[in-house]
Protein backbone atom coordinates (compact mmCIF):
# COMPACT_ATOMS: atom_id res chain seq x y z
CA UNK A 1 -49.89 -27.77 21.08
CA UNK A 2 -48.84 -26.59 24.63
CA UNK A 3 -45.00 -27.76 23.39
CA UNK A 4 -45.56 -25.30 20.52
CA UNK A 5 -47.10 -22.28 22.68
CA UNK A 6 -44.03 -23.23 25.00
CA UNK A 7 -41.64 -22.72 22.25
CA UNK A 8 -43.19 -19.93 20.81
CA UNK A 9 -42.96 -17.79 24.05
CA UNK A 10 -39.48 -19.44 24.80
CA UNK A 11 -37.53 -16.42 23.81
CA UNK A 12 -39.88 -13.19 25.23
CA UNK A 13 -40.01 -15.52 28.56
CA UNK A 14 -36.09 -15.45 28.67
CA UNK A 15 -36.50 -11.80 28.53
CA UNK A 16 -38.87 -11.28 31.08
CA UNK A 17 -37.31 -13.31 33.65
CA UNK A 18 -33.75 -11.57 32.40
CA UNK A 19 -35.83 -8.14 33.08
CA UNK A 20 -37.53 -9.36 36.09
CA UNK A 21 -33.79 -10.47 37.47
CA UNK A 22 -32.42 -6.87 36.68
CA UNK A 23 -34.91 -5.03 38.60
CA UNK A 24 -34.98 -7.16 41.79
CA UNK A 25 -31.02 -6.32 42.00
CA UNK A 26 -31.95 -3.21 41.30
CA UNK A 27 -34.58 -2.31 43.84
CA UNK A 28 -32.44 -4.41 46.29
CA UNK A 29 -29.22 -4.65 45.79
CA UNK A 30 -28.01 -1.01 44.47
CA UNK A 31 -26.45 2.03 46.01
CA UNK A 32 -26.95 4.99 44.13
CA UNK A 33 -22.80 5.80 44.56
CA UNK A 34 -22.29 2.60 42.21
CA UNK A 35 -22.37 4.28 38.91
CA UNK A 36 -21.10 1.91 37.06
CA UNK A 37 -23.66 -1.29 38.52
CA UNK A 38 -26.22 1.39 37.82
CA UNK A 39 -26.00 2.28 34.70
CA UNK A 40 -24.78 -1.48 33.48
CA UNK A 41 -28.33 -2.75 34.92
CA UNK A 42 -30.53 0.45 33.37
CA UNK A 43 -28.72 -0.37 29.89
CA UNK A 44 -29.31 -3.84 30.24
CA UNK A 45 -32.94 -3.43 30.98
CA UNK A 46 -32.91 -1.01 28.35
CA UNK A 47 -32.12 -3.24 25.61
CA UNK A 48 -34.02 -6.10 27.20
CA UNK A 49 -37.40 -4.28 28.02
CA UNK A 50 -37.37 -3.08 23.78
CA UNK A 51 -36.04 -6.09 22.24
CA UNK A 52 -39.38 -7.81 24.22
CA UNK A 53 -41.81 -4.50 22.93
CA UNK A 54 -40.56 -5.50 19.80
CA UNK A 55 -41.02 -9.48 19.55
CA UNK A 56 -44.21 -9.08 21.46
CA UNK A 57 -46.05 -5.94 19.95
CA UNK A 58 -49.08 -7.95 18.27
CA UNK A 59 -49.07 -9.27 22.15
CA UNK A 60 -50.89 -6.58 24.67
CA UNK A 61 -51.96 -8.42 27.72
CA UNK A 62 -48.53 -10.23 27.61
CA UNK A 63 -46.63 -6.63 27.51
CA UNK A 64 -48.86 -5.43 30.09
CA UNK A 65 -48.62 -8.84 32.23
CA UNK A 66 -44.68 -8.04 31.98
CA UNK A 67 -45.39 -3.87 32.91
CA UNK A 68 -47.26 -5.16 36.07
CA UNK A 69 -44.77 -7.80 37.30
CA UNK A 70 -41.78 -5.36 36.81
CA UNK A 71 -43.50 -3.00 39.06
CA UNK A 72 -44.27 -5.09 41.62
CA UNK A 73 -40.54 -6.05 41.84
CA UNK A 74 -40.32 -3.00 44.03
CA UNK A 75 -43.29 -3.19 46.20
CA UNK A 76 -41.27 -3.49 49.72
CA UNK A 77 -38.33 -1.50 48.58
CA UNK A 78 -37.71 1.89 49.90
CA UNK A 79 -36.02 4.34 46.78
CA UNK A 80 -32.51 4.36 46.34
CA UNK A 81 -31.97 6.82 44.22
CA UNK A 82 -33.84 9.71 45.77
CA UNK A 83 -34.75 11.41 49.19
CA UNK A 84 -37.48 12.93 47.98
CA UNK A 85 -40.13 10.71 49.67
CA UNK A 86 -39.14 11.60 53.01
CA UNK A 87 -40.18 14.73 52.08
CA UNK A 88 -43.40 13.40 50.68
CA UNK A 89 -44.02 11.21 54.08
CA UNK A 90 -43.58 14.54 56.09
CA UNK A 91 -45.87 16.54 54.71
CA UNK A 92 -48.64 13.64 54.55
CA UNK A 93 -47.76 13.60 58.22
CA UNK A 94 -47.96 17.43 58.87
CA UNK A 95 -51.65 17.00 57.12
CA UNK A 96 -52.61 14.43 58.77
CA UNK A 97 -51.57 16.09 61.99
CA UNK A 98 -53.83 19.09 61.10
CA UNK A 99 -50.66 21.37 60.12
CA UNK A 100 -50.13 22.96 56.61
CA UNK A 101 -47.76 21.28 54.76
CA UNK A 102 -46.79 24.84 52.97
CA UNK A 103 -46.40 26.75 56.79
CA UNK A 104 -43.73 25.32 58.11
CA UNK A 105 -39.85 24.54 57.00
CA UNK A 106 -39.20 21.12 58.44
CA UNK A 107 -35.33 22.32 59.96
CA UNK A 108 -37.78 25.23 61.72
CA UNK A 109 -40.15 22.93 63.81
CA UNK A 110 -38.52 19.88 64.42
CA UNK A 111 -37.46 20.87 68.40
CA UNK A 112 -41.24 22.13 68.90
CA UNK A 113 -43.21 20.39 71.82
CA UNK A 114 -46.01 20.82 69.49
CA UNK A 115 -44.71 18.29 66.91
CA UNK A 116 -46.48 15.12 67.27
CA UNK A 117 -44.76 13.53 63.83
CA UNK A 118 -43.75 9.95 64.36
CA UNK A 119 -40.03 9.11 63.10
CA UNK A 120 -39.48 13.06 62.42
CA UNK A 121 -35.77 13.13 62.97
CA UNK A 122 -35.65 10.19 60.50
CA UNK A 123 -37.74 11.87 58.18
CA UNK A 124 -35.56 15.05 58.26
CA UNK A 125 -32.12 13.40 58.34
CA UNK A 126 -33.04 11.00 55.22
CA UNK A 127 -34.47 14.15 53.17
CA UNK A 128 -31.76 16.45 53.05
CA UNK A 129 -31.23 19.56 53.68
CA UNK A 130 -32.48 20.85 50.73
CA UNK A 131 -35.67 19.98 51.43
CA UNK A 132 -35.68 20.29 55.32
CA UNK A 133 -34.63 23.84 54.80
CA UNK A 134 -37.09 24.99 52.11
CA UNK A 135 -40.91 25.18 52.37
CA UNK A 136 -43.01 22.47 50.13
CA UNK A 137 -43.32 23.02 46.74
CA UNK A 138 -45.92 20.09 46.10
CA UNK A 139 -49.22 20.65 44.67
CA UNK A 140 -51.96 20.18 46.47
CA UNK A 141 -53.56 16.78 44.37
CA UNK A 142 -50.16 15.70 45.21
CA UNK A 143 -50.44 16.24 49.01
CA UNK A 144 -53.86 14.65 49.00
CA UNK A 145 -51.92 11.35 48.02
CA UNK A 146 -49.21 12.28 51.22
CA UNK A 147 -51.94 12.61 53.41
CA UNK A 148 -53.71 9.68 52.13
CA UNK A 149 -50.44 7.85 53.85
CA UNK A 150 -50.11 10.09 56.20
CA UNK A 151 -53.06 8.62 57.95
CA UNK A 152 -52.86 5.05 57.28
CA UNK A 153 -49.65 4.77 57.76
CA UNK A 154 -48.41 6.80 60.18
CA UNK A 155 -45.69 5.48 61.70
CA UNK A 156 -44.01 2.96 59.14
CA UNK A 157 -41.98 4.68 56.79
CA UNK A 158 -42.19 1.73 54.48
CA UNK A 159 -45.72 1.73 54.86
CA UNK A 160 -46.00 5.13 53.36
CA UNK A 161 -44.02 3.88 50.24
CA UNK A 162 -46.32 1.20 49.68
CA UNK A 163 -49.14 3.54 49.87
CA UNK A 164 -47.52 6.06 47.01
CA UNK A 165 -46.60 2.96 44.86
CA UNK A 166 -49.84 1.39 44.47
CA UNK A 167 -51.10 5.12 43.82
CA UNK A 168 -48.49 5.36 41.02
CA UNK A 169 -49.33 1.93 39.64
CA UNK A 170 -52.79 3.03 39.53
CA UNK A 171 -51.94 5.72 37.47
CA UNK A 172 -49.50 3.89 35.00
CA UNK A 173 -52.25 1.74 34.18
CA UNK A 174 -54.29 4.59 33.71
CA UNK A 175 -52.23 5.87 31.48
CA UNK A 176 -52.02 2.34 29.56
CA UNK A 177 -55.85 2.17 29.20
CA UNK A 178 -56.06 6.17 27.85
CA UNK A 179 -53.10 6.04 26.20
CA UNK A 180 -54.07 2.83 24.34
CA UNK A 181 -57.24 4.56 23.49
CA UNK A 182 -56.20 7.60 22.20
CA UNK A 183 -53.78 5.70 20.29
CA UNK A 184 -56.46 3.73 18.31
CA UNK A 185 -58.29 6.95 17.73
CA UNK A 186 -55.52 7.88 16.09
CA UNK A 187 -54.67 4.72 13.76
CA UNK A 188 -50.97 4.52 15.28
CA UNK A 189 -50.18 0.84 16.60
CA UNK A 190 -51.25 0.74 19.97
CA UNK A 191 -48.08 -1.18 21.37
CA UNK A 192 -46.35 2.37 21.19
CA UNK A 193 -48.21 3.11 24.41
CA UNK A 194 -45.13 0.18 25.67
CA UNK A 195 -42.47 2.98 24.84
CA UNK A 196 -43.56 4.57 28.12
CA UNK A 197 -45.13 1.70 30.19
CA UNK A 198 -42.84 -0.43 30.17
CA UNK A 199 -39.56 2.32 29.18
CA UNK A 200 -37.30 1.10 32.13
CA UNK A 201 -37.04 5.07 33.20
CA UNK A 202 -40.33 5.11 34.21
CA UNK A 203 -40.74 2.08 36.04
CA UNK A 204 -37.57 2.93 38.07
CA UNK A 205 -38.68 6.54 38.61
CA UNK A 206 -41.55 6.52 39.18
CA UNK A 207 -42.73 2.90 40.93
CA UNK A 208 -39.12 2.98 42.34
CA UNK A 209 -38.29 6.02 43.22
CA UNK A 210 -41.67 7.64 43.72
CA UNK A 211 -42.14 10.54 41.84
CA UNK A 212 -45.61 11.64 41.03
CA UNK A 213 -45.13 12.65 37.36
CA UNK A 214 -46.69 9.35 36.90
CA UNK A 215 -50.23 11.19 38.23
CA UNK A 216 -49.77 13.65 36.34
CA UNK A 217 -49.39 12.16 33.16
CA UNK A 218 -52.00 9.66 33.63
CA UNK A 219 -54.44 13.02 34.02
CA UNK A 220 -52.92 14.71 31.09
CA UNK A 221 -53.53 11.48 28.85
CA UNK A 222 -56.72 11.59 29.99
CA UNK A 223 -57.84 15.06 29.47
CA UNK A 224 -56.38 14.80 26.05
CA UNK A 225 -58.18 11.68 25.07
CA UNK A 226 -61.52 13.72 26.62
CA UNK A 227 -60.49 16.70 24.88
CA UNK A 228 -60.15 14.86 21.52
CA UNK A 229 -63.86 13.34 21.97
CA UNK A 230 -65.10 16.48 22.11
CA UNK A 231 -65.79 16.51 25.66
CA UNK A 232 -64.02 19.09 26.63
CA UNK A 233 -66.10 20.11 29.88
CA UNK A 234 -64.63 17.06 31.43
CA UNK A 235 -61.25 17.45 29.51
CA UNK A 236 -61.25 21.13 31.29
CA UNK A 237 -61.58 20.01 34.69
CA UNK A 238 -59.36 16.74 34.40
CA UNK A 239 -56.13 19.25 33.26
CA UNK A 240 -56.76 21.34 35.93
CA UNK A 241 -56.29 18.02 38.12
CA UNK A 242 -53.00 17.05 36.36
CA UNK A 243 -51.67 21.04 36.90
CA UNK A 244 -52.89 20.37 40.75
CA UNK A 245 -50.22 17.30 40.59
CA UNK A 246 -47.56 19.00 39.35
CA UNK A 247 -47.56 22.88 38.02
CA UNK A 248 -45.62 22.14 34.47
CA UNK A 249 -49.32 21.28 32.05
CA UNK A 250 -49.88 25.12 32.81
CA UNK A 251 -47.21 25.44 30.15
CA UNK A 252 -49.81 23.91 27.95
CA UNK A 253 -52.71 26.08 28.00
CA UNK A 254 -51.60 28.83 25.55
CA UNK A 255 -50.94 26.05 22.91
CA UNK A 256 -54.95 25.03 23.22
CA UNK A 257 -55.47 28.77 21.52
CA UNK A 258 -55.07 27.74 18.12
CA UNK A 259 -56.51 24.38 18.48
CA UNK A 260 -60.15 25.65 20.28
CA UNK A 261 -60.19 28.65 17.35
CA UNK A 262 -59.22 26.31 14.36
CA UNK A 263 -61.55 27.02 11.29
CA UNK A 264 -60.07 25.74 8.16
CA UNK A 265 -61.38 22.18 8.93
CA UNK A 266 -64.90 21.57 10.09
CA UNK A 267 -64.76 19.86 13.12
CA UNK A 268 -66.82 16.97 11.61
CA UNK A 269 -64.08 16.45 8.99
CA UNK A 270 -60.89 16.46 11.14
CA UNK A 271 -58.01 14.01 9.54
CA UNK A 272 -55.84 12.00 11.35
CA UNK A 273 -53.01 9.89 9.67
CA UNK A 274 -52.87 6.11 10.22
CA UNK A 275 -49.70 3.75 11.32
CA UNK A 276 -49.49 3.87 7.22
CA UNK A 277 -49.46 7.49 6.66
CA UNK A 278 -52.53 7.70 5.15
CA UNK A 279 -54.62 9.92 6.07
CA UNK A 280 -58.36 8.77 7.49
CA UNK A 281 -61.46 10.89 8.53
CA UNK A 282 -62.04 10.75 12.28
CA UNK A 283 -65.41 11.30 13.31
CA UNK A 284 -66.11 13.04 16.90
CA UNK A 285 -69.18 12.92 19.31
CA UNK A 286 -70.76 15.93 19.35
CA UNK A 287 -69.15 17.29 15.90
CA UNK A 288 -70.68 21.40 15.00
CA UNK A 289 -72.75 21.30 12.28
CA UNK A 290 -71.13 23.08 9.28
CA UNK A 291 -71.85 26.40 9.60
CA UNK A 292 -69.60 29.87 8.70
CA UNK A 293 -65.70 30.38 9.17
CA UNK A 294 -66.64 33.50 11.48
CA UNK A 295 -68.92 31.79 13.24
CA UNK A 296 -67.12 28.50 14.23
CA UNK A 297 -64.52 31.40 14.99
CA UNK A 298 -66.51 32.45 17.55
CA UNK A 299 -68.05 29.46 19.27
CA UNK A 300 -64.49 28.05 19.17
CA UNK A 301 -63.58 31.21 21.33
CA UNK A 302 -65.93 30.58 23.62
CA UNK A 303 -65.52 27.71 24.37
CA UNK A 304 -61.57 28.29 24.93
CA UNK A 305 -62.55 31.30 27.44
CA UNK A 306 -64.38 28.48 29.56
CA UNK A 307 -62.00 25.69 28.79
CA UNK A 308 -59.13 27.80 30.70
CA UNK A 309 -61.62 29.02 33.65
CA UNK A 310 -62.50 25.71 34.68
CA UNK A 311 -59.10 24.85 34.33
CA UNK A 312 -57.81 27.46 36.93
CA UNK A 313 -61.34 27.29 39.30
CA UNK A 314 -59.69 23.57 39.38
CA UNK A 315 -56.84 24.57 40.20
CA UNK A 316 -57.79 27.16 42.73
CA UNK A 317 -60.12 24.93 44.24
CA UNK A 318 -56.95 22.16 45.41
CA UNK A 319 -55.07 24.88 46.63
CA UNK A 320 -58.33 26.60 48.94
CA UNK A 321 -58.00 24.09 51.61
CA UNK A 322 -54.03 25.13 52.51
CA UNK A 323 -54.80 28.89 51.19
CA UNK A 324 -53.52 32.53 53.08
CA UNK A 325 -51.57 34.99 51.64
CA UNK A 326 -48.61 33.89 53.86
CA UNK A 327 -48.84 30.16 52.29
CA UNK A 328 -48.86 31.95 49.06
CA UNK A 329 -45.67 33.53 49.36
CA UNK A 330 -44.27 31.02 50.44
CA UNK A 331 -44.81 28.29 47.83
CA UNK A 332 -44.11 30.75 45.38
CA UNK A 333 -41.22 31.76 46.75
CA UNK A 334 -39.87 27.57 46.96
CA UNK A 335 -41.05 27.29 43.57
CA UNK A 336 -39.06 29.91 42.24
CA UNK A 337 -36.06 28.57 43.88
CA UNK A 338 -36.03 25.84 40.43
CA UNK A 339 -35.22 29.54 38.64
CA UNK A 340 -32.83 30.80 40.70
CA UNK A 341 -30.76 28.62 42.58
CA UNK A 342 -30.80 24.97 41.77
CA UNK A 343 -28.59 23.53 38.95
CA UNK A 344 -28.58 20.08 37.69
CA UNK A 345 -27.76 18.06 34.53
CA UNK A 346 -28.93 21.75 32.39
CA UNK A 347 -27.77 22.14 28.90
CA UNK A 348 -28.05 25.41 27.66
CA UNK A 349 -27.54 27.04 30.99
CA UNK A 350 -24.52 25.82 31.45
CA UNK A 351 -23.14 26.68 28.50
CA UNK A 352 -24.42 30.87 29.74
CA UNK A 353 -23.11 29.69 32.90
CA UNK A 354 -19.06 29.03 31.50
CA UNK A 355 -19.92 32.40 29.42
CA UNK A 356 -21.08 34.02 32.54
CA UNK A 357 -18.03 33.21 34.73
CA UNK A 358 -15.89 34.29 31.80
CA UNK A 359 -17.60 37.72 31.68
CA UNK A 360 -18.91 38.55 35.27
CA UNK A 361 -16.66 35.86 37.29
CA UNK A 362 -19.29 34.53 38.94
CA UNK A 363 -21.91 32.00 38.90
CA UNK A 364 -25.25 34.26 37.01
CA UNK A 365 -27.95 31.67 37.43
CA UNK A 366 -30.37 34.02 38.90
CA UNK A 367 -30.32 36.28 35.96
CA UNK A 368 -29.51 33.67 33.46
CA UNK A 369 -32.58 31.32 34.95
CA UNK A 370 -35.27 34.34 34.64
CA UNK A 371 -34.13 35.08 31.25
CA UNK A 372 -34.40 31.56 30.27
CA UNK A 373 -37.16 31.24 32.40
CA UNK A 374 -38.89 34.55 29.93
CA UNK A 375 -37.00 32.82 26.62
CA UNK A 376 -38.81 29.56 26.99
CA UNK A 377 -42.80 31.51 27.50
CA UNK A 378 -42.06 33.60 24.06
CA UNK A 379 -40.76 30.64 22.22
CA UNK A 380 -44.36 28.46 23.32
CA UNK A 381 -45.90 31.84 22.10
CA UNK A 382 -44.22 31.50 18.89
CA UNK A 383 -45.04 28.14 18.78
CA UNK A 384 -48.39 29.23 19.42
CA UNK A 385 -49.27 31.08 16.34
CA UNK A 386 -46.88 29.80 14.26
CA UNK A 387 -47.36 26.10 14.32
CA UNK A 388 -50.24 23.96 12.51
CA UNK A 389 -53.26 22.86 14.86
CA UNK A 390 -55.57 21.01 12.29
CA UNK A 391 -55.60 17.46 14.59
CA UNK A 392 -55.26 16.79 18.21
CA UNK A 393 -52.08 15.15 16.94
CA UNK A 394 -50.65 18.15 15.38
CA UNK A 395 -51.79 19.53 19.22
CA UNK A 396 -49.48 17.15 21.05
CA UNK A 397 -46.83 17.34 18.62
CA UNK A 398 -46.51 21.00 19.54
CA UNK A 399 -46.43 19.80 23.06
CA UNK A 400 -43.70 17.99 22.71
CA UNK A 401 -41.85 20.62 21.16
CA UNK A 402 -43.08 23.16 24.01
CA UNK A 403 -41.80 20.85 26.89
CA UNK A 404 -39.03 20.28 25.26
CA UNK A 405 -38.14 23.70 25.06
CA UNK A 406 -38.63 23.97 28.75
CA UNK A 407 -36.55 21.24 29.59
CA UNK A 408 -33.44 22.66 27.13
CA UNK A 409 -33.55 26.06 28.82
CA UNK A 410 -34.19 24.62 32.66
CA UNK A 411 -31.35 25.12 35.33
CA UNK A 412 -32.38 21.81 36.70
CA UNK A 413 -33.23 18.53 34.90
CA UNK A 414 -34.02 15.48 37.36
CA UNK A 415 -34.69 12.54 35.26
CA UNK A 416 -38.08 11.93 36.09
CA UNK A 417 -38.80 15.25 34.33
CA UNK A 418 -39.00 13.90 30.97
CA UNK A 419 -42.17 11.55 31.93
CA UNK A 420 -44.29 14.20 29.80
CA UNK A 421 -42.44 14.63 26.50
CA UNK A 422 -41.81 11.13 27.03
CA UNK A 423 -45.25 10.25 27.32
CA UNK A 424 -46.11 12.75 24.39
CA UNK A 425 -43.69 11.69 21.59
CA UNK A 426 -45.42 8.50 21.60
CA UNK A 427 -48.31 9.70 19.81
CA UNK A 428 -45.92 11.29 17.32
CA UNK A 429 -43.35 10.50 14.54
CA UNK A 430 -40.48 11.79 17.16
CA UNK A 431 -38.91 9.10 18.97
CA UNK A 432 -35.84 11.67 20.28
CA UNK A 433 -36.91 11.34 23.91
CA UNK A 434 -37.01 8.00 24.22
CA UNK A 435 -32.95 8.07 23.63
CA UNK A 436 -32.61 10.54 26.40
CA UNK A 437 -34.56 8.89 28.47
CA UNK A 438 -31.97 6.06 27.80
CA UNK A 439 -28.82 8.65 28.23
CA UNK A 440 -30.16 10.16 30.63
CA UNK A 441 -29.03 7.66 33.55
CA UNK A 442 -25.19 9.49 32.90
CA UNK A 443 -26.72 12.38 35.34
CA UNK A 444 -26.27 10.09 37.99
CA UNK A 445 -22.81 9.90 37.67
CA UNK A 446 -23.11 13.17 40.08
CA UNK A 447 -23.83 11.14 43.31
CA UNK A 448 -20.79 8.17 42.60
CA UNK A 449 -19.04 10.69 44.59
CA UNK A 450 -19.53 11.29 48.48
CA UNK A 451 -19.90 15.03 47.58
CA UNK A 452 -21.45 15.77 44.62
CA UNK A 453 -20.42 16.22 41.48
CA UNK A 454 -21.38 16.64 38.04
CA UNK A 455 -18.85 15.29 34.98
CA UNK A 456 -19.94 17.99 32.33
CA UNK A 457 -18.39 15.55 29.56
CA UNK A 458 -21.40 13.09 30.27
CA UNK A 459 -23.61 15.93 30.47
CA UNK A 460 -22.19 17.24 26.86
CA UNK A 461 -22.20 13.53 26.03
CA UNK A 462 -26.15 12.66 26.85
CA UNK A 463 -27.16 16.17 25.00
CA UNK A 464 -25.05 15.49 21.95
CA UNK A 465 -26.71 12.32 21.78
CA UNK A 466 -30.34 13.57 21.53
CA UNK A 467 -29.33 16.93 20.27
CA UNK A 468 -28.48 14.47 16.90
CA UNK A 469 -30.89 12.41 17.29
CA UNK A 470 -34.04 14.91 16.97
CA UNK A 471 -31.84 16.65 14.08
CA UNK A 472 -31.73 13.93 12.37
CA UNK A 473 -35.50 12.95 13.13
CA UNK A 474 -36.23 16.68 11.98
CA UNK A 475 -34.79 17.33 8.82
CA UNK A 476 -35.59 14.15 7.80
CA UNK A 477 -39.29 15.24 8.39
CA UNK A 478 -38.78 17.89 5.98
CA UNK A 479 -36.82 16.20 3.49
């Protein structure tokens, strides 16, 4: 019998330890300059880590067995493929040194006899000048986890790594359990929820190169799965949470107009479809009794007018611990540098960029981002009203559409950006992201030289590539 499990398991065991192989020469043995050992071992992983969702989909604690052990690959390895954690250990530091984070530019304190930050010239050298010359632009839920290091770990910079991983971990697997969940409620298979847990992009991005979208998702998942139980008291404040992560679920809230006001369906009779397509009554805890269009009209109104303020008194609350007007202006004032002055891996802005320098002769990226910046809030409007809201499906379909949106007009496009539309497609029928987050390892081809540089035919190349997929994907939605 145990020869039979053995052989049964042969294969998916090859490809774990094939996957398991991969990442340790990844986390250990890379330089980010090495394009082409990069993106050989992300492809390779690629294939590897959905060939095993696929032979193992019936299999969940064997997937999620595999999502754990893939992690922990990195657990003593410090990033190499971003600076940003420096940044991240600095301003747990600054906290934990009873200085706000949001007060001070790193390059502007470092000489002051007042600076008690172990490892600080380390800290600034390794994150760049970028960073050491702007203010911090992290939310405040996101400099709870910094300080969180900040204080038990305050002088090993691998220590602080550790710290964030395990945090991000933590999350993942939050994600897994709502995500799986929600799924269910749905009637989709739940080994979809694999397309993002174990989606080699995230594990590298997130356990390895420690970027918090991973929080943030895990709280959006959640409020969604509250929100779709009816509980959206909870749902309300656990949003706010994900927006005090990272700022981009505020591009959310208008969609939730349509959904909170819908009238043409009782509540009590909301459909869902199944992994089938067919369609199957979902029941939800605490369900209105059937009463009047106008009057579900009206209660749904309400209940939308205190679904966004305990969303923002969330919100506000995180940011009342670091709060003056002077801390204001200044994170505003680094988050609108994403707008104005920071280009990366952008499709449609570039393309206004080439038209630009043809017209004006010079680079017009702070016009061009505040006019994309305007283009992308009208077009989640139109979304808005003109988009179906029937399911909480139909909700996060829109979502994905929204973010997307975002993300095609943005200046700037780091990979780990597309953890949310990543995370949303796979409670849809659009599977578009999960072949750029696949082509999207070409934007890295920008640091195989010593000074940066983008090759805009990869760029062209990795949009072209989901560009045709969602088309196709689309139309064959309609057709």
């Amino acid at each position: 019998m145990d020869l039979k499990k053995l052989q049964l398991y042969k294969t998916p065991l090859v490809f774990t330890i094939s996957c398991f192989a991969f990442y340790l020469s990844f986390a250990y043995d890379l330089e980010r300059p090495d394009f082409i050992k990069l993106a050989g071992l992300y492809l390779g992983l690629f294939f590897l880590s959905f060939k095993l969702i696929q032979m193992q989909k019936h299999n969940f604690w064997f997937l999620a067995g595999a999502a754990l052990l893939f992690r922990l690959v990195f657990m003593f390895a410090l990033p190499n493929l971003s600076q940003d954690y420096f940044r991240f250990i600095w301003d747990g530091r600054l906290i934990a040194s009873g200085m706000n984070p949001y007060q001070f530019i790193p390059d502007n304190i470092i000489g002051s006899s007042n600076l008690v930050i172990a490892q600080a010239s380390e800290l600034i050298k390794g994150m760049g000048s970028l960073n050491a010359g702007n203010y911090s632009n992290y939310a405040p839920l996101n400099q709870l986890i910094f300080a969180v290091a900040g204080f038990l770990s305050a002088k090993s910079i691998l220590g602080s790594a550790i710290i964030f991983r395990i945090v991000i971990i933590l999350a993942d697997f939050g994600t897994l359990f709502f995500g799986r969940k929600l799924l269910k409620s749905f009637g989709l298979p739940e080994h979809r929820i694999f397309w993002y847990i174990l989606n080699p992009f995230i594990i590298i991005e997130m356990t390895g190169n420690l970027h918090f979208e991973s929080v943030m998702v895990f709280l959006l998942i959640w409020s969604l799965y509250l929100l779709h139980q009816r509980k959206w008291i909870f749902s309300a404040i656990v949003f706010g949470l994900s927006i005090s992560v990272k700022l981009l679920p505020l591009l959310f809230l208008p969609l939730l107009l349509k959904y909170f006001l819908r009238a043409s369906t009782p509540l009590s009779m909301t459909t869902e479809k199944n992994s089938k397509g067919n369609a199957t009554k979902t029941g939800h805890p605490g369900r209105l009794p059937a009463r009047g269009t106008g009057s579900r009209r009206i209660d749904g109104f309400l209940k939308l007018i205190a679904f966004y303020f305990l969303v923002l008194a969330t919100v506000v609350l995180s940011f009342l611990p670091f709060y003056s007007a002077e801390v204001f202006l200044n994170f505003m004032s680094s988050v609108g540098l994403w707008f104005g002055k920071f280009e990366f891996n952008a499709s449609v802005y570039y393309i206004i960029r080439w038209i630009g320098f043809q017209w004006k002769g010079y680079n017009i990226i702070e016009s061009a981002g505040t006019a994309l910046a305007i283009s992308t809030f009208l077009l989640v409007i139109i979304i808005t009203f003109l988009r179906q809201y029937q399911t909480t499906k139909q909700l996060i379909t829109n979502m994905l559409f929204a973010v997307t949106i975002y993300l095609i007009f943005s200046t700037t496009v780091h990979p780990w950006y597309l953890a949310i539309p990543l995370i949303l497609s796979v409670f849809t029928e659009f599977k578009y992201v999960i072949v750029w987050s696949g082509a999207i390892i070409l934007s890295y081809y920008a640091y195989s030289h010593s000074e940066f540089q983008e090759n805009l035919w990869l760029i062209g190349l990795e949009y072209l590539l989901v560009a045709g997929y969602f088309l196709k994907e689309f139309f064959r939605k309609i057709y």
